[in-house]
Protein backbone atom coordinates (compact mmCIF):
# COMPACT_ATOMS: atom_id res chain seq x y z
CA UNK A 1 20.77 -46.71 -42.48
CA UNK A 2 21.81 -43.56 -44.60
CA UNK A 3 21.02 -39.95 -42.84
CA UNK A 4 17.91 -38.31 -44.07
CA UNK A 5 17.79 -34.52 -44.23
CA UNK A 6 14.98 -34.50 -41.81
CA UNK A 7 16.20 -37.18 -39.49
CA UNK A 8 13.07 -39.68 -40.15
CA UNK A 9 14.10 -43.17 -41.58
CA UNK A 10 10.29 -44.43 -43.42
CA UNK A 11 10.35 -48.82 -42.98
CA UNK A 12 7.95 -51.05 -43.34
CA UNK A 13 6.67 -52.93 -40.63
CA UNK A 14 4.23 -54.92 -39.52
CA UNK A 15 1.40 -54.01 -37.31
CA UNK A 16 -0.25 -56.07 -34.77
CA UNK A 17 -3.67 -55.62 -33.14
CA UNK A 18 -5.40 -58.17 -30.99
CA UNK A 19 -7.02 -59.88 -33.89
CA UNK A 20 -5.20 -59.34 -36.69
CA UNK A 21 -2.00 -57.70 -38.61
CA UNK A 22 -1.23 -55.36 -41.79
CA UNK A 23 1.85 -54.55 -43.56
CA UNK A 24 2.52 -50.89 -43.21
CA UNK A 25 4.82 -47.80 -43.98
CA UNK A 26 6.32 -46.57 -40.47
CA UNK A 27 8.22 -43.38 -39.99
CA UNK A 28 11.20 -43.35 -37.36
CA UNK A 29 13.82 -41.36 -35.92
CA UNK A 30 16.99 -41.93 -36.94
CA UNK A 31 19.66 -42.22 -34.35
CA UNK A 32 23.12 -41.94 -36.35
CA UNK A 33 27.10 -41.76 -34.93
CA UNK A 34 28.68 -38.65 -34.66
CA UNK A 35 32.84 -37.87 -34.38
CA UNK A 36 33.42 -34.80 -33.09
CA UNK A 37 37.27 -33.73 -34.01
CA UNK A 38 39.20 -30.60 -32.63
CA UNK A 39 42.22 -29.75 -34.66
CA UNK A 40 42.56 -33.37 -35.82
CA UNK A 41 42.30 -35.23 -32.71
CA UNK A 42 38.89 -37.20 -32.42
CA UNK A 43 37.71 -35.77 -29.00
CA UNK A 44 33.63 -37.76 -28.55
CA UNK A 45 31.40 -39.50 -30.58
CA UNK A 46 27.67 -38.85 -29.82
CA UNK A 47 24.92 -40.46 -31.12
CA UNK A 48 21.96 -38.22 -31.85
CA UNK A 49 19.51 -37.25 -35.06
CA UNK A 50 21.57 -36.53 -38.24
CA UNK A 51 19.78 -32.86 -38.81
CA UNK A 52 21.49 -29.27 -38.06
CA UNK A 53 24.47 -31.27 -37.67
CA UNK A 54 26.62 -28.40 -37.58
CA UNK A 55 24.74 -26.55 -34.87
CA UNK A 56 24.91 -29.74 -32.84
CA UNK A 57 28.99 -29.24 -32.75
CA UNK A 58 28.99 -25.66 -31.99
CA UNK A 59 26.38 -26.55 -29.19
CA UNK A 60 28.33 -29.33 -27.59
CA UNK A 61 31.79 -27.32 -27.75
CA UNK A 62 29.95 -24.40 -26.17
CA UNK A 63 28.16 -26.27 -23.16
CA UNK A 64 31.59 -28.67 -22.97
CA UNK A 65 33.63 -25.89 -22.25
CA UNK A 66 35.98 -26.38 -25.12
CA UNK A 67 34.81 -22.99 -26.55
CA UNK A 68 34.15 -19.50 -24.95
CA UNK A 69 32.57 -18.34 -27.77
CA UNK A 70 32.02 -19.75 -31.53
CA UNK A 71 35.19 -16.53 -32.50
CA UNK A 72 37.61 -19.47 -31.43
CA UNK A 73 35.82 -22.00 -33.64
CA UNK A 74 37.99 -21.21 -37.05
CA UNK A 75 36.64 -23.95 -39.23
CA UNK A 76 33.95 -26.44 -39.81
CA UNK A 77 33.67 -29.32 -41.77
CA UNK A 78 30.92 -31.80 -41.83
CA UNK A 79 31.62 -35.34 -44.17
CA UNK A 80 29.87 -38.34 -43.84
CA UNK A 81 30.75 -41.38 -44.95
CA UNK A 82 29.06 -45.50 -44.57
CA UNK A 83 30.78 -45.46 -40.41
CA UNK A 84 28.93 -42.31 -39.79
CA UNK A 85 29.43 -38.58 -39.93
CA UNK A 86 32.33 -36.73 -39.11
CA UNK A 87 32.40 -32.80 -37.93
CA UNK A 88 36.10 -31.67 -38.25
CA UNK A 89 36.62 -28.57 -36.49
CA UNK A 90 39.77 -26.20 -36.35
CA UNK A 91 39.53 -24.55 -33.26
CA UNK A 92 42.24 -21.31 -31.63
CA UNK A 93 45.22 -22.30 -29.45
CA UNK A 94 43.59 -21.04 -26.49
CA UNK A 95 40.76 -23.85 -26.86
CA UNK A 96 42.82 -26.70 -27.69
CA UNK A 97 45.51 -26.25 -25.64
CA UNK A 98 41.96 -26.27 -22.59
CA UNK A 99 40.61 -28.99 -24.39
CA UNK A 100 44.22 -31.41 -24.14
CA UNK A 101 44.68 -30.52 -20.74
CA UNK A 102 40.98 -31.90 -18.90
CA UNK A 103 40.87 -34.28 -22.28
CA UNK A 104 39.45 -37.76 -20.57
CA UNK A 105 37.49 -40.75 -22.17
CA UNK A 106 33.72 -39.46 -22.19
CA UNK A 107 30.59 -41.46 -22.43
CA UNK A 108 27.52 -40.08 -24.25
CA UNK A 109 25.41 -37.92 -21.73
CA UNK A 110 23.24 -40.48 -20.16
CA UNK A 111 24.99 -40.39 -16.63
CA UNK A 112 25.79 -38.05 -14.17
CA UNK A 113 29.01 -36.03 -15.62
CA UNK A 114 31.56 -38.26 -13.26
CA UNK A 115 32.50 -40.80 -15.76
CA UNK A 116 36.19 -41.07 -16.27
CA UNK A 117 37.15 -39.34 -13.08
CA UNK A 118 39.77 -41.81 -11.41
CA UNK A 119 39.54 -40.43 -8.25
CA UNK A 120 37.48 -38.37 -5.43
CA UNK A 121 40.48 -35.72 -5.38
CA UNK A 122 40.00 -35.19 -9.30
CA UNK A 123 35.97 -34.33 -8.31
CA UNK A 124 36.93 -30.62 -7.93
CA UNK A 125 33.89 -27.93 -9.35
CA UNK A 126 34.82 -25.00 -10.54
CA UNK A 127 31.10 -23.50 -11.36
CA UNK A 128 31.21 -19.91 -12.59
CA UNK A 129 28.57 -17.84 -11.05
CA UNK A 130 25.70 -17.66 -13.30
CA UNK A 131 25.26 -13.59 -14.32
CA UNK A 132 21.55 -12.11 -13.05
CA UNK A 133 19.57 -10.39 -15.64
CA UNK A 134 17.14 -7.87 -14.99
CA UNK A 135 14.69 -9.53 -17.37
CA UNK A 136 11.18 -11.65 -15.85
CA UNK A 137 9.54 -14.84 -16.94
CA UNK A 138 6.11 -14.26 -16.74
CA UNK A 139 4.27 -17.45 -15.53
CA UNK A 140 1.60 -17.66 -17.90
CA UNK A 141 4.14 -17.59 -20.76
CA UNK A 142 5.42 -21.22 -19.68
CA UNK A 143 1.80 -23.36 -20.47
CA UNK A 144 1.59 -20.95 -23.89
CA UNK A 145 4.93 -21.94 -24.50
CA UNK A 146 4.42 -25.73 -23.94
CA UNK A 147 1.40 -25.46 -26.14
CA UNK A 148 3.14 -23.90 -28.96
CA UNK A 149 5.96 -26.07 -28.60
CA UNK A 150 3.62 -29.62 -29.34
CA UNK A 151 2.41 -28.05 -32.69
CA UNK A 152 6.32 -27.27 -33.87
CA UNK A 153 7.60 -30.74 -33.20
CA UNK A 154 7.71 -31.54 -36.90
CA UNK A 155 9.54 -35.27 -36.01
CA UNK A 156 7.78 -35.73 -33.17
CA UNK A 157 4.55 -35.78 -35.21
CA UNK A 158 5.61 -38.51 -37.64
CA UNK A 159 7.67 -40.57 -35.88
CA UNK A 160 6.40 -40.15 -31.89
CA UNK A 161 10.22 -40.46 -30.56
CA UNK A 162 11.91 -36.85 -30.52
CA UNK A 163 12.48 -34.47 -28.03
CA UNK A 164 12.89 -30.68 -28.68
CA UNK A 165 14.03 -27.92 -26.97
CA UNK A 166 12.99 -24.15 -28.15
CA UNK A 167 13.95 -20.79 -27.32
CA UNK A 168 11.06 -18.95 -25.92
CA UNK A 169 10.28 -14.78 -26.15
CA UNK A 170 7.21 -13.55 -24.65
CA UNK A 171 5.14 -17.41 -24.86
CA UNK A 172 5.95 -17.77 -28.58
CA UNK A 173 8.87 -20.30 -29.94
CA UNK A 174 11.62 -18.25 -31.56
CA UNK A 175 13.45 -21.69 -32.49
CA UNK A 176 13.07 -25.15 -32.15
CA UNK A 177 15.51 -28.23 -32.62
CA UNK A 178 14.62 -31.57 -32.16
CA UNK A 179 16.23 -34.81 -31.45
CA UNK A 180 16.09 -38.49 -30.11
CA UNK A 181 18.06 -37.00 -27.30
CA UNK A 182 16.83 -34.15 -25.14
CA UNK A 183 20.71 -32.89 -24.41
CA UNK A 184 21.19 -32.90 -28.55
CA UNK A 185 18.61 -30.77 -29.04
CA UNK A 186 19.56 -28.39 -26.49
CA UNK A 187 22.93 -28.68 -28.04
CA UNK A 188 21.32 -27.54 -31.03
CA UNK A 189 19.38 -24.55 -29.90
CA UNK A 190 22.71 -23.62 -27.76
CA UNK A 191 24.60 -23.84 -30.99
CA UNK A 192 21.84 -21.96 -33.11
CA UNK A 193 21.72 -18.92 -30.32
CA UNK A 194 24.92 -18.45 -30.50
CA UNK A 195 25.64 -17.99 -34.47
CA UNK A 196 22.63 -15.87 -34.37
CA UNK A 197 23.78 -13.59 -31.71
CA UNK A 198 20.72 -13.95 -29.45
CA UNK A 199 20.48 -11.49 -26.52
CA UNK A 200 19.66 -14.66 -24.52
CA UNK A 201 18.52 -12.18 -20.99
CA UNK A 202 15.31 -11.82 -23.32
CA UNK A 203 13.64 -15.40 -22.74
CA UNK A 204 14.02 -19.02 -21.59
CA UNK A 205 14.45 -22.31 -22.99
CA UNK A 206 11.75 -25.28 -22.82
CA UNK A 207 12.03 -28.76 -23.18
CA UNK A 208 10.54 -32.03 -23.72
CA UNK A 209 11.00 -34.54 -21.69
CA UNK A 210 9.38 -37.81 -19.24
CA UNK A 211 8.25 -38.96 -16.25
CA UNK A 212 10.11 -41.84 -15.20
């Protein structure tokens, strides 16, 4: 499967019904491999929905850890090739030297963040504080978000598999990412925020997700 631009794959397929079947055109979601490499050293791959692939790295080195802010991200590079697609990043000292040092075999976010720890002594948080803003979200502005979020979901509405997350200001979507996987797209929108310079004490984030 090659990457579309907009991350939808159209195949045929056959549909059933309790009496009888049709050949027909299907849209779906593509789901594609992603390296992620600091400074020449392959650090994760990721599967996830080849669109804003570049805001998908920045995301995932912010909310990793492996950047403080995207002025230590130097370089990017995005190449594809029939494997997959590759994101080649040059990164400051500061971060890689971090990023060698806690460096462990990672599995794609389905778990619970433990994987690869060897021990119970290497389980050791070290949670910042999270900074208090001044700023209020007002309760009605959550359902008119939600609403406004179903009629963005450009993927969703061909292919009924994506998950977005948006960045909300007073009940109306400022941005929205989407993705087969709810932590990409919030990877995305983290990524986006960021190279935008969003004064992020100004509204809240909103998600797909299911009940399960």
């Amino acid at each position: 499967m090659t990457p579309h631009a907009y991350g939808v794959e159209t195949l045929p397929v056959q549909r059933f019904n309790k009496t009888e079947s049709e050949n027909v055109l299907d849209h779906i979601v593509q789901e594609y491999p992603i390296a992620l490499v600091y400074n020449g050293i392959s650090h994760a791959v990721m599967m996830a929905t080849p669109t804003d692939v570049d805001l998908f790295a920045k995301g995932f080195s912010l909310s990793e850890g492996i950047l403080t802010s995207l002025k230590e991200l130097y370089a990017l590079d995005v190449h594809q090739n029939e494997l997959g697609i590759t994101v080649e990043m040059t990164i400051s000292s500061r971060a890689f030297a971090a990023l060698k040092e806690h460096r462990r075999m990672m599995v794609g976010r389905t778990g619970c963040g433990l994987c690869g720890i060897e021990s119970l002594e290497q389980f050791q948080l070290d949670v910042p504080k999270i900074t208090t803003h001044a700023s209020k979200i007002w309760l009605e502005q959550i359902p008119s978000a939600i609403s406004h979020l179903k009629t963005q979901q450009e993927i969703t509405a061909l292919t009924g598999g994506a998950h977005a997350a948006a960045w909300v200001i007073d009940g109306q979507i400022g941005a929205l990412f989407e993705d087969v996987g709810r932590h990409n797209a919030l990877d995305k929108l983290l990524g986006y925020l960021a190279q935008e310079n969003y004064d992020t004490s100004l509204g809240f984030v909103v998600m797909t997700s299911r009940a399960s």
